[in-house]
N, C-alpha and C. Protein backbone atom coordinates (compact mmCIF):
# COMPACT_ATOMS: atom_id res chain seq x y z
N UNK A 1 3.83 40.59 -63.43
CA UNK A 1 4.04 40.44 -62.02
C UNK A 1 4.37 41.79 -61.42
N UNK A 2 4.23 42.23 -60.31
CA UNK A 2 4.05 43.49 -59.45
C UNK A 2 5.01 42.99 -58.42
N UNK A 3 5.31 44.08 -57.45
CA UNK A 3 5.93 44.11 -56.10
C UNK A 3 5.29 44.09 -55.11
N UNK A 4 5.00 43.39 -54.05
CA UNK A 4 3.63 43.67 -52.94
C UNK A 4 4.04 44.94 -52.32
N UNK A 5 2.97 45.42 -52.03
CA UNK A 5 3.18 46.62 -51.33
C UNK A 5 3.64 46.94 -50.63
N UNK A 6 4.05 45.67 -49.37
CA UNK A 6 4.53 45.48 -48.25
C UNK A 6 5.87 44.36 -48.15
N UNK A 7 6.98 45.06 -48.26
CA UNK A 7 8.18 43.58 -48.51
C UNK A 7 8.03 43.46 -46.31
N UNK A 8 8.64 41.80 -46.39
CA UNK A 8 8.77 41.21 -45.12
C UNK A 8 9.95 42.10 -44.61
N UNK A 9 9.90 42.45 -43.25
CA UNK A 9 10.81 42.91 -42.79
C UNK A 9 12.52 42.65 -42.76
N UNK A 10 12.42 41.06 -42.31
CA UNK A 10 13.52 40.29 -42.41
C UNK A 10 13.54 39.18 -43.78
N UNK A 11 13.69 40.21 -44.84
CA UNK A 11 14.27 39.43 -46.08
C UNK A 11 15.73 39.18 -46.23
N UNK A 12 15.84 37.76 -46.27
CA UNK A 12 17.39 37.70 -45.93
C UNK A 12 17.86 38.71 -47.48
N UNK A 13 18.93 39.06 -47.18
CA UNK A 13 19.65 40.14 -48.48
C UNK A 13 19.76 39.49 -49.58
N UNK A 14 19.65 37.98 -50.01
CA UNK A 14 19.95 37.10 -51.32
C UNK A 14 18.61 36.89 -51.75
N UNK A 15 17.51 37.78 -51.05
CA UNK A 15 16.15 36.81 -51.89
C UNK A 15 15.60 38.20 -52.30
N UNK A 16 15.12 37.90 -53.17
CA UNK A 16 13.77 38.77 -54.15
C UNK A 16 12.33 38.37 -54.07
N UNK A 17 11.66 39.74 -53.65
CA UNK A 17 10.00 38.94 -53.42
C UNK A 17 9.34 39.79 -53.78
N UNK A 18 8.37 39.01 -54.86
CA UNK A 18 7.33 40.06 -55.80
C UNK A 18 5.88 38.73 -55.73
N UNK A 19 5.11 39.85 -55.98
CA UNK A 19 3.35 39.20 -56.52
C UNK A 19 3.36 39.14 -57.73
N UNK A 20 2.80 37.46 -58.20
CA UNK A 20 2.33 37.25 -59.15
C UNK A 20 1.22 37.73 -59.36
N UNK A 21 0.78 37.95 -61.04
CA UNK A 21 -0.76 38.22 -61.01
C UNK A 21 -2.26 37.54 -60.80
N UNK A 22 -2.03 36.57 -59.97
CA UNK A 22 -3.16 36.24 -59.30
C UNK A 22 -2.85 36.29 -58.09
N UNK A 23 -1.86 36.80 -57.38
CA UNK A 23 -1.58 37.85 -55.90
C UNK A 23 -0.96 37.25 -54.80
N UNK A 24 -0.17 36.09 -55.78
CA UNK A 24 0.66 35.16 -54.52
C UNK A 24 1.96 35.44 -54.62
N UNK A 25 2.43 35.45 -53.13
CA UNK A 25 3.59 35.83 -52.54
C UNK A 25 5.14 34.53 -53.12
N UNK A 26 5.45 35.27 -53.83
CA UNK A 26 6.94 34.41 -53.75
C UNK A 26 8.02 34.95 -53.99
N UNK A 27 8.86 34.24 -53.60
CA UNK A 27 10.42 35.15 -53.17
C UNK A 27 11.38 33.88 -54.12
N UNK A 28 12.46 34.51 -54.52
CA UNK A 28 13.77 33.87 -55.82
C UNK A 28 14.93 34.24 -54.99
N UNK A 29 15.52 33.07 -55.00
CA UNK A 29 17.03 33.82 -54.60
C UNK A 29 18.16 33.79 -55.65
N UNK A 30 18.88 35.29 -55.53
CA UNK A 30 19.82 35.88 -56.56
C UNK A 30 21.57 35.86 -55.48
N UNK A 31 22.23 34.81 -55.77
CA UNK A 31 22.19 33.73 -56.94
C UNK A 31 21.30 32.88 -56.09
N UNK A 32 21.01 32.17 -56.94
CA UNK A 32 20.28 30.72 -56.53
C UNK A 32 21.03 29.94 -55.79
N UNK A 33 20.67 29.00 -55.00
CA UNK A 33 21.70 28.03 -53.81
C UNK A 33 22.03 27.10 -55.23
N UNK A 34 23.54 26.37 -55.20
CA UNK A 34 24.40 25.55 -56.23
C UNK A 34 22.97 24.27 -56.32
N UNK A 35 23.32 23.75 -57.46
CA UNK A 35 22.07 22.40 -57.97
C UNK A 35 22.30 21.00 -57.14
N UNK A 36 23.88 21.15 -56.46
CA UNK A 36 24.38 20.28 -55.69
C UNK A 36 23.37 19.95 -54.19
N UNK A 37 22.87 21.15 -54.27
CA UNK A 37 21.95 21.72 -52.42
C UNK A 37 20.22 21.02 -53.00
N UNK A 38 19.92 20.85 -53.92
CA UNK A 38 18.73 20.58 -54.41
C UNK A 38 18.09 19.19 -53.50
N UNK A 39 19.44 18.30 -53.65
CA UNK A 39 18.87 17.22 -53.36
C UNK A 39 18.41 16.96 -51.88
N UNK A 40 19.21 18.40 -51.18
CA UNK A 40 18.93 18.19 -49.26
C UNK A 40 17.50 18.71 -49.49
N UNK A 41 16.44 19.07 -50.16
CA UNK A 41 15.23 19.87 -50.58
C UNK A 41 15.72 21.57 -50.29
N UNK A 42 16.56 21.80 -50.85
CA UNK A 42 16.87 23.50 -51.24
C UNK A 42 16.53 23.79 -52.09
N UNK A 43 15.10 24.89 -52.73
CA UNK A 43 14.48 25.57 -53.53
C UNK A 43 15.00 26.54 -53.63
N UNK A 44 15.45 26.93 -54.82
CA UNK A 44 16.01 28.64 -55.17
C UNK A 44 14.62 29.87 -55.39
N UNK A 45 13.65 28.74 -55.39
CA UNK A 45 12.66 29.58 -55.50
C UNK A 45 11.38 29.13 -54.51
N UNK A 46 10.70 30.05 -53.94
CA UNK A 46 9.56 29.99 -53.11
C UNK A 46 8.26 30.57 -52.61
N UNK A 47 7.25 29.97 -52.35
CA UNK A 47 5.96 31.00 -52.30
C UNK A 47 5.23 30.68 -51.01
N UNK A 48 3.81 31.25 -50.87
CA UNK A 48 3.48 31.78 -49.96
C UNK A 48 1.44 32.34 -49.99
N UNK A 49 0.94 32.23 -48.96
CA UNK A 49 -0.05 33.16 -48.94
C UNK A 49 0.20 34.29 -48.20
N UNK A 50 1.15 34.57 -47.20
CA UNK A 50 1.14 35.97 -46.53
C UNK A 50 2.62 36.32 -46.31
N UNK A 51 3.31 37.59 -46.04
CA UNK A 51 4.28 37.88 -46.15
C UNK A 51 5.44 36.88 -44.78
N UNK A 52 4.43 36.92 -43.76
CA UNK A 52 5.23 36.19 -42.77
C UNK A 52 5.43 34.83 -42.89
N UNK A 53 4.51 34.34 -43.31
CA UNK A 53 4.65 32.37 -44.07
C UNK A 53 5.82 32.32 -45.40
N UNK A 54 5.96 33.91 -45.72
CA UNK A 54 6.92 33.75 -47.00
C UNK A 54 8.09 33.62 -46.39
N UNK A 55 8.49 34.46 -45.12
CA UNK A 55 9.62 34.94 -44.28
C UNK A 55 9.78 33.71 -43.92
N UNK A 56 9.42 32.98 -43.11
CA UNK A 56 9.37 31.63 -42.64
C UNK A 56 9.66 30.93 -43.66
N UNK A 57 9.38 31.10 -44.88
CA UNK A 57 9.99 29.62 -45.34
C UNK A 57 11.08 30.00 -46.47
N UNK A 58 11.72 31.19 -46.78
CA UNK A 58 13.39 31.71 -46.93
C UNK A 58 13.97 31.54 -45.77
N UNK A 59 13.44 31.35 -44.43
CA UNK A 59 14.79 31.48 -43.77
C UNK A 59 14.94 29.60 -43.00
N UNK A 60 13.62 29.15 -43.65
CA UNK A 60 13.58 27.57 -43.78
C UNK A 60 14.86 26.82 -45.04
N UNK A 61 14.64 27.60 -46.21
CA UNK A 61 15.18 27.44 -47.41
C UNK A 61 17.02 27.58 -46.91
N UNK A 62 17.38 28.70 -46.66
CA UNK A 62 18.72 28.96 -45.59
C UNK A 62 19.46 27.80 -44.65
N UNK A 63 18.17 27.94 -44.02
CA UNK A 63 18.97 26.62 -43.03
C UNK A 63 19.59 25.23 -43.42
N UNK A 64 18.05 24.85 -44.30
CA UNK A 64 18.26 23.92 -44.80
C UNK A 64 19.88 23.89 -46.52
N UNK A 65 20.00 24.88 -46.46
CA UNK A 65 21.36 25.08 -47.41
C UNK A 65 22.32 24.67 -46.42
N UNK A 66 22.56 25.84 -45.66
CA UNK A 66 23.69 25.77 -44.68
C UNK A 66 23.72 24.10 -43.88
N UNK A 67 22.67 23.35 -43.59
CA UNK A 67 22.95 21.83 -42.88
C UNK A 67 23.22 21.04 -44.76
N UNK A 68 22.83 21.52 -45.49
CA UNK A 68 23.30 20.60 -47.10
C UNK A 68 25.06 20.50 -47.25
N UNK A 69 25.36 21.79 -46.71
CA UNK A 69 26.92 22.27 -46.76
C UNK A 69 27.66 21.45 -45.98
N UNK A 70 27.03 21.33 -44.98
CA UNK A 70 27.65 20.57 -44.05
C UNK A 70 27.75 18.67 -44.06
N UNK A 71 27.38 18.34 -45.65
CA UNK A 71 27.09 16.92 -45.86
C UNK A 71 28.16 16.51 -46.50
């Protein structure tokens, strides 16, 4: 796996985003959201075809933590 050439501007600071080798975009978050957040659909991990659909759906992944917290 590689680094895209181009990271998203607004990567929230907890996620990591690299290209796999067949050239798709996905981003990991370090730490991962608790296994407790899973069940609101919180992915610690996520992908993508373009850097801005990746951006969009970490800061989808976020929200949806922060309204899990609040359960």
């Amino acid at each position: 796996m590689t680094h895209p050439t181009t990271a998203p501007e607004k990567v929230p600071p907890a996620w990591r985003v690299f290209r796999s080798d067949a050239g798709r975009l996905w981003a990991t978050r370090v730490p991962p959201f608790p296994s407790s957040k899973w069940k609101f659909g919180v992915e610690p991990m996520v992908d993508a075809d373009d850097l801005v659909s990746l951006a969009r759906v970490m800061a989808e992944q976020e929200s949806r933590a922060a309204l899990a917290g609040e359960q």
